[in-house]
Protein backbone atom coordinates (compact mmCIF):
# COMPACT_ATOMS: atom_id res chain seq x y z
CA UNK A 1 0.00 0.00 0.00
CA UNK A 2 1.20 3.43 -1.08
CA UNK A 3 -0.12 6.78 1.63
CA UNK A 4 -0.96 9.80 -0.67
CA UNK A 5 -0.50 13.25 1.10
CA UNK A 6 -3.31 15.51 0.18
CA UNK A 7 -0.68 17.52 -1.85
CA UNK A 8 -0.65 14.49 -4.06
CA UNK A 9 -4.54 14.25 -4.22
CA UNK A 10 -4.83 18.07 -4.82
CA UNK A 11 -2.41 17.91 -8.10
CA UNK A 12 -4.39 14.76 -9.08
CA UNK A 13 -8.39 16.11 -9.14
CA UNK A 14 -7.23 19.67 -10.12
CA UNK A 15 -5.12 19.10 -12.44
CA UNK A 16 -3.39 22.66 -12.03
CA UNK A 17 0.61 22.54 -11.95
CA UNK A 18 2.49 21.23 -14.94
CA UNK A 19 5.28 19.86 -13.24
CA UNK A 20 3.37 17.96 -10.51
CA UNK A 21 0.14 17.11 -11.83
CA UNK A 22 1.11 14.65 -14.51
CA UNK A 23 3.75 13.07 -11.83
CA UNK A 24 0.47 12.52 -9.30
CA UNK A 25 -1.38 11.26 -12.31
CA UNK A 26 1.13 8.75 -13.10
CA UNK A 27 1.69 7.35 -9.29
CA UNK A 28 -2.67 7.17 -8.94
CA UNK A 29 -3.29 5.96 -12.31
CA UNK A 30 -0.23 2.91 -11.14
CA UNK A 31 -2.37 2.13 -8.24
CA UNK A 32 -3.88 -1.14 -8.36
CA UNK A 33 -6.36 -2.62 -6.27
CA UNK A 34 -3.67 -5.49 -4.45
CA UNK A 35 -1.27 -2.52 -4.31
CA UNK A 36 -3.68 0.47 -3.16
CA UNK A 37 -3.38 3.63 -2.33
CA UNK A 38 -4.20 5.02 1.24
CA UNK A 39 -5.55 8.21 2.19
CA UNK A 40 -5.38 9.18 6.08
CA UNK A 41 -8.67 10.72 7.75
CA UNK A 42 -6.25 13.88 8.35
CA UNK A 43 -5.84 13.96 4.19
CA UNK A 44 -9.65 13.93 3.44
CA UNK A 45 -9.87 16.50 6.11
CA UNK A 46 -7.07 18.47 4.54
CA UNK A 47 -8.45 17.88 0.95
CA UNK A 48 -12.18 19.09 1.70
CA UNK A 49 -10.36 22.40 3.22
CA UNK A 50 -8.09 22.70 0.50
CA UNK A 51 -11.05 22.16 -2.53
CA UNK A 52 -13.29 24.24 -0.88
CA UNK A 53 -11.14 27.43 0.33
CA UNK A 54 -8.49 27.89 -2.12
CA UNK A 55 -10.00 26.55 -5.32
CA UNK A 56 -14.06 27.46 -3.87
CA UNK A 57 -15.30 24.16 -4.91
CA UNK A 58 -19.08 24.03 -4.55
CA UNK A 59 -20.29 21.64 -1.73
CA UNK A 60 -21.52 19.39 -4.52
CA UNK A 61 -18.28 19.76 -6.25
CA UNK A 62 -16.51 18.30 -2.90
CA UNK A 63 -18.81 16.00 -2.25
CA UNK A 64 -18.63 14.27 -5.82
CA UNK A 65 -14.69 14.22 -5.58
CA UNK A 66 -14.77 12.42 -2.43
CA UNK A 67 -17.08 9.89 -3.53
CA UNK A 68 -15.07 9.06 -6.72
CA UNK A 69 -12.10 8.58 -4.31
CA UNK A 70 -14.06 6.45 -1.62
CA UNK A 71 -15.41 4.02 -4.40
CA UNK A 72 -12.45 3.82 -6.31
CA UNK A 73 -11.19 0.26 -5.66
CA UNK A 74 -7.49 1.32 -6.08
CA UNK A 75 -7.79 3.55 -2.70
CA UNK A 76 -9.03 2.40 0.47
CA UNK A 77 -9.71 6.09 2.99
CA UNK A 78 -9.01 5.07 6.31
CA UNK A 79 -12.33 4.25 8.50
CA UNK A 80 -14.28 4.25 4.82
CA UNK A 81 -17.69 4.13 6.46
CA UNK A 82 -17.39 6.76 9.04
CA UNK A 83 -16.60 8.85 6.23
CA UNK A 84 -19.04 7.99 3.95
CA UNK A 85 -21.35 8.54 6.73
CA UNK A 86 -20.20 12.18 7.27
CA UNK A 87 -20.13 13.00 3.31
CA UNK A 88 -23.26 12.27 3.60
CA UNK A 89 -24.39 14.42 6.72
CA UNK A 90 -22.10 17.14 4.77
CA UNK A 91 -24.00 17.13 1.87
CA UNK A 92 -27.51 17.25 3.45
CA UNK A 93 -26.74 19.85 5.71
CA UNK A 94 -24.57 23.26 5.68
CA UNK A 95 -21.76 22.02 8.68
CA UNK A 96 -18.76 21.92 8.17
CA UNK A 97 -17.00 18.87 6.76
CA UNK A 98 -14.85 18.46 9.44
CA UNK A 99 -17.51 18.73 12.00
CA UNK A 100 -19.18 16.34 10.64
CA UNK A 101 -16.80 13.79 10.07
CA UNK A 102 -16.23 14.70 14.24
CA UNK A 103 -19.70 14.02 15.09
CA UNK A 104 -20.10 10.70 12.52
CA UNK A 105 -16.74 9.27 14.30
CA UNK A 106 -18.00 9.83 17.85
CA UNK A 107 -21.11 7.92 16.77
CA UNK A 108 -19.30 5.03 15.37
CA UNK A 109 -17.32 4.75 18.50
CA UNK A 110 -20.60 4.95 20.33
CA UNK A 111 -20.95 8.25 21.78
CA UNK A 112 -24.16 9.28 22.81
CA UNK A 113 -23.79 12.72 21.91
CA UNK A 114 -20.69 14.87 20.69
CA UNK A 115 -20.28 18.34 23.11
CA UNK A 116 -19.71 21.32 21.07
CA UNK A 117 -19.16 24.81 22.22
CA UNK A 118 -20.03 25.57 17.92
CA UNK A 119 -23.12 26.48 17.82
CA UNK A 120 -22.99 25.45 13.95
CA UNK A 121 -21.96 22.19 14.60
CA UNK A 122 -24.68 22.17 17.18
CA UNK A 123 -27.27 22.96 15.00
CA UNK A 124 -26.03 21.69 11.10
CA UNK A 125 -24.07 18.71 12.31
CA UNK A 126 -25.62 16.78 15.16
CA UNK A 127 -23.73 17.54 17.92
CA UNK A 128 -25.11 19.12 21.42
CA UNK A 129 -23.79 22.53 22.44
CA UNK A 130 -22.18 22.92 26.69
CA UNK A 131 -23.94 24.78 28.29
């Protein structure tokens, strides 16, 4: 298995240097499903930040590029499910993806409830504010 930084990832969906894009290409286009790549929970964080605030991807935009990655069968996304589970919270609500992914991990290792003092994660994401 082969980790991919969310550099790597960025160069690959965007497409936008022409030095490192085609060299991120090559290495995810080698990938193979008995040699994999892997992309940490702290990359898809990363990535979702990155698509969204530098390049202003659309929610839909982000959402789409992380379900190409999570069904391709050349990458395995550490704890898969939980993060299918907050892509989908992410795109049905307006919370942020991190938040999300917070709340949907606390679940899976059965929390009750996730304490927030974000009032948007509160109220967009599941989680219950301290009060």
């Amino acid at each position: 298995m082969t980790g991919l930084d969310t550099n790597v990832l960025v160069r690959y969906i965007m497409q936008d240097d022409a030095a490192q894009s085609p060299l991120a290409t090559r290495l995810i286009e080698s990938l193979t499903a008995d040699e994999p790549g892997f992309i940490p929970l702290v990359a898809v964080i990363e990535l979702v930040w990155v698509l969204s605030s530098s390049y202003e991807l659309s929610r839909s935009q982000v959402v789409s590029a992380l379900e190409i990655l999570l069904q391709t069968q050349e990458i395995r996304v550490e704890n898969a499910e939980v993060v299918w589970r907050a892509v989908r919270l992410y795109r049905e609500s307006t919370g942020d993806f991190a938040d999300c992914l917070i709340e949907r991990s606390a679940a899976a290792a059965a929390c009750t409830r996730t304490m927030t003092f974000d009032r948007g994660a509160a109220k967009n994401c599941g989680m219950t504010l301290v009060q």
